[in-house]
Protein backbone atom coordinates (compact mmCIF):
# COMPACT_ATOMS: atom_id res chain seq x y z
CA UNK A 1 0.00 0.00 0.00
CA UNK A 2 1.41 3.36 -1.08
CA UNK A 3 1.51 6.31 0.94
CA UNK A 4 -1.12 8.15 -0.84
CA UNK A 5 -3.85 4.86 -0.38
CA UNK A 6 -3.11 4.82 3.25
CA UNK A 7 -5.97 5.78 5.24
CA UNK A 8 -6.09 8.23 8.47
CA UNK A 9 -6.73 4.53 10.33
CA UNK A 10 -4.16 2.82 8.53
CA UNK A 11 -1.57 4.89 9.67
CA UNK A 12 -2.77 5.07 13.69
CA UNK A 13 -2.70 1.39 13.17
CA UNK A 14 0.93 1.48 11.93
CA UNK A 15 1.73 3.57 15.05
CA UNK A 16 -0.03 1.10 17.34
CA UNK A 17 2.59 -1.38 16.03
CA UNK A 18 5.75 0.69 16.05
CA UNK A 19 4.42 1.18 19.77
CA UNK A 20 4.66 -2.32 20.45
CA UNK A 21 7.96 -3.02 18.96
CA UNK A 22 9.68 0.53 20.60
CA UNK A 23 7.99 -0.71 24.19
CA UNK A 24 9.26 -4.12 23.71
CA UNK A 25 12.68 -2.87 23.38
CA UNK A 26 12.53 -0.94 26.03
CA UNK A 27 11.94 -3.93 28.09
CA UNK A 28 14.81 -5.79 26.55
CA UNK A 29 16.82 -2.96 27.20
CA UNK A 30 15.87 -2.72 31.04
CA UNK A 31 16.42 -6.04 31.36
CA UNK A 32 19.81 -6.09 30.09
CA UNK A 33 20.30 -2.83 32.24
CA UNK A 34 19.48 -5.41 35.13
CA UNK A 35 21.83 -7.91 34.11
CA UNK A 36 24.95 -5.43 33.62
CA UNK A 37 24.11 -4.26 37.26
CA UNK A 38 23.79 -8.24 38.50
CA UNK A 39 27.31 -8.49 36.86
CA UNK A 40 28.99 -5.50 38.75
CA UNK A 41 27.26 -6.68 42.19
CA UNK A 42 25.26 -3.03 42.66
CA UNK A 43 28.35 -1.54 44.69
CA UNK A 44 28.45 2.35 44.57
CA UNK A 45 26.50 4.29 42.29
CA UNK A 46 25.09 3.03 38.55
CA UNK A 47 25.70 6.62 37.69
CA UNK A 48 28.37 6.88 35.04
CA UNK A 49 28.23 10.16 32.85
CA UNK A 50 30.87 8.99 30.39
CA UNK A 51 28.65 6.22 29.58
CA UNK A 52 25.82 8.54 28.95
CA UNK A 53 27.82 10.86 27.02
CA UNK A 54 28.94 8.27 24.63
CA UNK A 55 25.47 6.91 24.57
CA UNK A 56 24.17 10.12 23.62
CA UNK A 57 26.97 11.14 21.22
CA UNK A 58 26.36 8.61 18.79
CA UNK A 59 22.98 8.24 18.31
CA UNK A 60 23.15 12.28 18.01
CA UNK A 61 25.34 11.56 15.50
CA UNK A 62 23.05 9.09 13.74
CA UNK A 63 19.41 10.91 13.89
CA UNK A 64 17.63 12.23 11.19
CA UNK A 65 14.24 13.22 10.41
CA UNK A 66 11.61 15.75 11.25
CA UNK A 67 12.25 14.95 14.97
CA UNK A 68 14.72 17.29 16.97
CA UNK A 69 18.02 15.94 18.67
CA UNK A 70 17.43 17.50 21.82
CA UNK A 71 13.75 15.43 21.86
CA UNK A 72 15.84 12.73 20.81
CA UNK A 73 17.96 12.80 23.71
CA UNK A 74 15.25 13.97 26.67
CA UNK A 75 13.69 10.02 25.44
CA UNK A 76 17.03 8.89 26.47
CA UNK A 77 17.87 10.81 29.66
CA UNK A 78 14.41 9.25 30.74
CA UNK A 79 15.43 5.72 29.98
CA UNK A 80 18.97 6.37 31.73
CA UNK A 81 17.22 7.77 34.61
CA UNK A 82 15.63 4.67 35.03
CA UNK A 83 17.93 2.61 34.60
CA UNK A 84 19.65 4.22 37.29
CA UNK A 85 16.90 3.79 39.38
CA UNK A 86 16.87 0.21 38.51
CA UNK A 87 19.73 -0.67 39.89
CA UNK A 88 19.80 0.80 43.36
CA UNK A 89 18.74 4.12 45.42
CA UNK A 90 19.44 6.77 43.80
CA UNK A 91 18.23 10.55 44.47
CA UNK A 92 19.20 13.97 43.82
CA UNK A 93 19.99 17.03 46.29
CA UNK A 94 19.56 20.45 44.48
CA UNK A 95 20.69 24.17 45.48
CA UNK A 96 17.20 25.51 44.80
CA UNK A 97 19.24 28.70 43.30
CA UNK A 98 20.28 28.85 39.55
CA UNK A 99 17.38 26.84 38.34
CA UNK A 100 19.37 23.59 39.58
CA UNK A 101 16.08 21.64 40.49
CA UNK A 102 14.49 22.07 37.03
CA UNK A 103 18.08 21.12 35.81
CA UNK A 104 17.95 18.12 37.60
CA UNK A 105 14.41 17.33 36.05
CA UNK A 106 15.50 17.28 32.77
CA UNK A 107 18.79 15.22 33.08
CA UNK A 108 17.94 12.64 35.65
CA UNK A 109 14.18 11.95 35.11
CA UNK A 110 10.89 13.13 36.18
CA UNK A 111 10.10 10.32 38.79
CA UNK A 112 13.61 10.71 40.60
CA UNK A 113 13.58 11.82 44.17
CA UNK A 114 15.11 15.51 44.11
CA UNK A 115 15.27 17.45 47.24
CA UNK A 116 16.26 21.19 47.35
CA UNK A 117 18.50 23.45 49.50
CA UNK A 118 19.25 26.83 50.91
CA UNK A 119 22.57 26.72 50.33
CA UNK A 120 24.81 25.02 48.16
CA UNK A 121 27.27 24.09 51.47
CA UNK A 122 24.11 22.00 52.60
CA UNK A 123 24.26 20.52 49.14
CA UNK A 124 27.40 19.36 49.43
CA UNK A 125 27.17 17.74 52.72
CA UNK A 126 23.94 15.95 51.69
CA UNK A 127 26.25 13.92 49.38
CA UNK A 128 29.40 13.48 51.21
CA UNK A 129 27.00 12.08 54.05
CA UNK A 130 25.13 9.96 51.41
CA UNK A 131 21.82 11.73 52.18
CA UNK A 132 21.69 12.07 48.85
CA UNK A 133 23.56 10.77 45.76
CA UNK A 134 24.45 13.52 43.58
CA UNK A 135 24.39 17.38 44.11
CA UNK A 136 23.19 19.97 41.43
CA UNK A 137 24.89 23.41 42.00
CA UNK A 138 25.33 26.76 40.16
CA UNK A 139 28.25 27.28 37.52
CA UNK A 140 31.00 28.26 39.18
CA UNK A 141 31.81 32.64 38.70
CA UNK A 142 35.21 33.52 38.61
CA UNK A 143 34.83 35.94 41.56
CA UNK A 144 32.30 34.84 44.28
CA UNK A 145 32.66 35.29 47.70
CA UNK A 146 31.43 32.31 48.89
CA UNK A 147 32.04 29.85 46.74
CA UNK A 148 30.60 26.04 46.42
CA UNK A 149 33.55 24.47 44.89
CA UNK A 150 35.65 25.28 48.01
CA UNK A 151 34.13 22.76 50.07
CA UNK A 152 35.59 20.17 47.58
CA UNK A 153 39.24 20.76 48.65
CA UNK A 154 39.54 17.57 50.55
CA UNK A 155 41.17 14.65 49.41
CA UNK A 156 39.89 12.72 52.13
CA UNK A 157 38.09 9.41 50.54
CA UNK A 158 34.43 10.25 50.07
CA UNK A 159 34.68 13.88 48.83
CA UNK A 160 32.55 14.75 45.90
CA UNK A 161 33.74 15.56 42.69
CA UNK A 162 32.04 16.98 39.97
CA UNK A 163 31.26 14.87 37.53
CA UNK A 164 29.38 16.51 35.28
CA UNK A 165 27.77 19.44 33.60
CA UNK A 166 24.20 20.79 33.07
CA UNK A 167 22.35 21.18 30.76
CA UNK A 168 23.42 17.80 28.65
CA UNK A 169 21.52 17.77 26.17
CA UNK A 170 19.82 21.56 25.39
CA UNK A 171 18.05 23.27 28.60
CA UNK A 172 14.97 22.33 29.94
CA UNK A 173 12.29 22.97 27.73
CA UNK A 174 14.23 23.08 24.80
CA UNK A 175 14.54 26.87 25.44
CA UNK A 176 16.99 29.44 27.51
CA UNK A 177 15.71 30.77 29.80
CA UNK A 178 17.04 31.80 33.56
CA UNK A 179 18.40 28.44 34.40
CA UNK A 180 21.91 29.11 32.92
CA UNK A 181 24.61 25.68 33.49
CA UNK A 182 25.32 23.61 37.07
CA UNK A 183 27.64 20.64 37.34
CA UNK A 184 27.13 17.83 39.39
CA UNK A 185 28.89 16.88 42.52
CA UNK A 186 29.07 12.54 43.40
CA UNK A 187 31.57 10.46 44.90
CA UNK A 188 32.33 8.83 41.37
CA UNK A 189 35.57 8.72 39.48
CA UNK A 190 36.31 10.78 36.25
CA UNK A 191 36.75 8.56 33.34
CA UNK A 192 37.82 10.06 29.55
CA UNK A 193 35.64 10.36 26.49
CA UNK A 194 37.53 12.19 24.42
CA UNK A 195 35.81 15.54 24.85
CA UNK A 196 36.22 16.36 28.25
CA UNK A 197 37.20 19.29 30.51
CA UNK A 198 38.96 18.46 34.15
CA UNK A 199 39.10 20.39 37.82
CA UNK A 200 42.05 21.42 39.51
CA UNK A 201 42.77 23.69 42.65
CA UNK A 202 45.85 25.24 43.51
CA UNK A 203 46.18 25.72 47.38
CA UNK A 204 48.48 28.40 46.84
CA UNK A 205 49.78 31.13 49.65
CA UNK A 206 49.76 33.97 46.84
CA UNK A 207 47.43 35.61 44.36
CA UNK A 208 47.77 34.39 40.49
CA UNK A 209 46.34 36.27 37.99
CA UNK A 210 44.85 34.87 34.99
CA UNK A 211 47.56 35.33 32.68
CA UNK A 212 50.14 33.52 35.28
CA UNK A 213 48.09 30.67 35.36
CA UNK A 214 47.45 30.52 31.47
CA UNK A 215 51.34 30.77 30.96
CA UNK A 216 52.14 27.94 33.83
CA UNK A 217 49.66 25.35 31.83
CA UNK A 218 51.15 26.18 27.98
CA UNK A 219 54.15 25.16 29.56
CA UNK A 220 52.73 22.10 29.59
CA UNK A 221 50.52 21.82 26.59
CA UNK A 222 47.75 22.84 28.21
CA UNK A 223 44.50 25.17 28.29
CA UNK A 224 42.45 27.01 30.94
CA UNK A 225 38.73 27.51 29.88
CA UNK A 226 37.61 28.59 33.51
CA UNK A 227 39.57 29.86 36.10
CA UNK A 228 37.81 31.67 39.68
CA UNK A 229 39.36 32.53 43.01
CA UNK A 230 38.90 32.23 46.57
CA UNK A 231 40.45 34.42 49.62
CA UNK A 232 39.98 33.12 53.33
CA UNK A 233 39.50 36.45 55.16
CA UNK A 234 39.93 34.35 58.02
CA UNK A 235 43.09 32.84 57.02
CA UNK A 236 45.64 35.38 55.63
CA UNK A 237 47.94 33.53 52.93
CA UNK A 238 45.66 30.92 51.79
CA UNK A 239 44.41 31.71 48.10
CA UNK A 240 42.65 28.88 46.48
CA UNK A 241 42.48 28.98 42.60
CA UNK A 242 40.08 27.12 40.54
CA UNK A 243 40.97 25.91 37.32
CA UNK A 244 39.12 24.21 34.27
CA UNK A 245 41.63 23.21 31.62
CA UNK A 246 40.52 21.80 28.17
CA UNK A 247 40.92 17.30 28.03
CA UNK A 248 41.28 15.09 30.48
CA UNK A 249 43.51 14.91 33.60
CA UNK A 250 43.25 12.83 36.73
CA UNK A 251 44.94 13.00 40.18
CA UNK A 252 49.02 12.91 39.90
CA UNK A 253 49.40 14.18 36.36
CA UNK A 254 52.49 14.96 35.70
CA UNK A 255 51.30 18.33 33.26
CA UNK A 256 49.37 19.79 36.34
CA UNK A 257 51.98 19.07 38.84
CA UNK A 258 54.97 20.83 36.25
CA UNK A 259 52.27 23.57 36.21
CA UNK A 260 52.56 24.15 39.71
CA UNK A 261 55.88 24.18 39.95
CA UNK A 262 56.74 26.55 37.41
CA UNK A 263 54.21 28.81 40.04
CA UNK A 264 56.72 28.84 42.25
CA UNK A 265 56.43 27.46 46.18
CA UNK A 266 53.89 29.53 46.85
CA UNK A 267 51.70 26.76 45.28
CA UNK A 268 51.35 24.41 48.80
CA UNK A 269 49.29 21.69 47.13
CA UNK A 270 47.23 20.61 43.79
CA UNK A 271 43.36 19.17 44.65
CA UNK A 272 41.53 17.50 41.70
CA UNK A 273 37.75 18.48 41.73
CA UNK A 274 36.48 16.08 39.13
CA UNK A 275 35.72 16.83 36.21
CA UNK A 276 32.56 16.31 33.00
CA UNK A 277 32.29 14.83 29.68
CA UNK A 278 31.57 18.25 27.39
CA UNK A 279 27.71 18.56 27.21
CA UNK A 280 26.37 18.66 23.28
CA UNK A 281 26.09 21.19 20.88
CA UNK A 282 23.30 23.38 21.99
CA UNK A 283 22.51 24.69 18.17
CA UNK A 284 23.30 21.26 16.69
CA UNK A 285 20.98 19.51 18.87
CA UNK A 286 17.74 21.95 17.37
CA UNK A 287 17.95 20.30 14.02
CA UNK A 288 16.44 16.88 13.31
C-alpha cells in the first residue's frame, strides 16, 4: 500500500505497532540494564556520565528526520534515569538557586527523588553524608565570595567531585531561559571520552592572575577555559584557585603538577575536583 492509499486509520494502526515493537525494546533494554548491574554486584552508584555521554553522542550523531536531537535525547535521559533507578537508590539534592532543580528534572528523570536546599554548602554535605547521591549546584563565577567548589578541597576518601555538567543535552524545555549551566557533585571517578574538561585547585599562599596561570599550563601543553578565586578572610595567605583546563587529567598528572611548579612554592598543594564529559552542541541539537 502506497503512501497516498493509506488511510487516516491505517496509519494510527501502523503507530499502534511501532508502539509495540519501541515498548518491547525498552523492556529488553531494562532487562539487560538489570543484568549489567547483576554483573557489577550493585556496589556504589550506577551513575556513570561517560557512559551517557557516549550513549548520547552517537545516536546524536546518527538521527535524522523531522524529529529534533534534543527530543531525541530527553527520550534517552528518561530511559537512563531509570535505569539508574533500577539498579539501586538513587536521588538527587539540588541548590534551589540557579534553576538547579528544574536542571535536575530534565537530566535525571521526572520520577527521581530531588530534594532542594538553601545553600549550596548544605548541598554538598547531603552527598558526602550519602543523604543524597548527587548534588546539582550553580556554575562556578570567577569571583564569588562564597564559593561552592571550596568545600571540595579535601582529598579525604568520600569527597565529591564533579562529575558533570548541566544542561546535557539543550536546557529544559528546549529553550533558555534563567536556568543558565550547574555541574554535578558525586563520589564517582572521572573517566575520559575524548571531549572532556577536568578540575584542579591550587592551594596556593599567593594571588595568580589569569595570565600567570594561562602561561604555567602552555608550559605544559595545556589550556584554561575557567579559572575563579577564593580568599579566606579568616586565614591570611591561603588563596585557592580554581581551574578548568581543556581534556582530560586525573589526580598525579604529571602536566598539572609541572604547572605548579613553574608557580613557584607559593603553590602548597594541587586538589583534583572532578571533572565532566563536554555537554552537546546546543545549536546542533535543534535540528532533526
Amino acid at each position: 500500500m502506497s503512501e497516498e492509499t493509506q488511510t487516516l486509520a491505517d496509519l494510527r494502526s501502523e503507530i499502534d505497532r511501532i508502539d509495540d515493537a519501541l515498548h518491547d525494546l525498552v523492556i529488553r533494554r531494562s532487562e539487560v540494564g538489570a543484568m549489567i548491574g547483576d554483573r557489577k554486584g550493585h556496589q556504589g552508584l550506577a551513575l556513570r556520565p561517560a557512559r551517557e555521554a557516549a550513549i548520547l553522542r552517537r545516536l546524536a550523531a546518527r538521527h535524522h528526520g523531522r524529529m529534533t536531537k534534543a527530543d531525541l535525547v530527553q527520550i534517552w535521559k528518561e530511559l537512563l534515569g531509570s535505569s539508574v533507578r533500577q539498579q539501586g537508590p538513587f536521588s538527587v539534592a539540588v541548590c534551589e538557586d540557579g534553576g538547579c532543580r528544574a536542571l535536575a528534572r530534565d537530566q535525571f528523570g521526572a520520577r527521581t527523588p530531588v530534594t532542594g536546599f538553601e545553600s549550596a554548602r548544605r548541598v554538598v554535605e547531603a552527598v558526602t553524608k550519602r543523604e543524597a547521591s548527587v548534588g546539582v549546584l550553580p556554575f562556578p563565577v570567577p569571583r564569588d565570595a562564597d564559593p561552592w567548589w571550596r568545600f571540595l578541597v579535601n582529598e579525604a576518601e568520600g569527597t565529591p567531585k564533579v562529575v558533570n555538567r548541566l544542561p546535557w543535552g539543550g536546557p529544559p524545555g528546549g529553550t533558555l531561559g534563567d536556568e543558565g549551566d550547574a555541574l554535578v557533585i558525586a563520589d564517582l571517578a572521572q573517566d575520559e571520552t575524548g571531549q572532556d574538561r577536568s578540575l584542579f585547585v591550587f592551594d596556593a599562599e599567593a594571588e595568580f592572575n589569569r595570565a600567570s596561570i594561562d602561561a604555567a599550563l602552555a608550559r605544559v601543553g595545556l589550556t584554561a577555559t575557567l579559572s575563579a578565586l577564593w580568599y579566606d578572610t579568616a586565614k591570611p595567605r591561603v588563596w585557592l584557585h580554581m581551574i578548568e583546563i581543556k581534556g582530560f587529567a586525573v589526580a598525579g598528572d604529571d602536566r598539572i603538577r609541572h604547572a605548579a611548579e613553574s608557580l613557584g612554592p607559593a603553590v602548597k598543594r594541587v586538589v583534583p575536583l572532578g571533572g565532566y564529559p563536554v555537554p552537546l552542541d546546543l545549536a546542533d541539537l535543534t535540528a532533526g
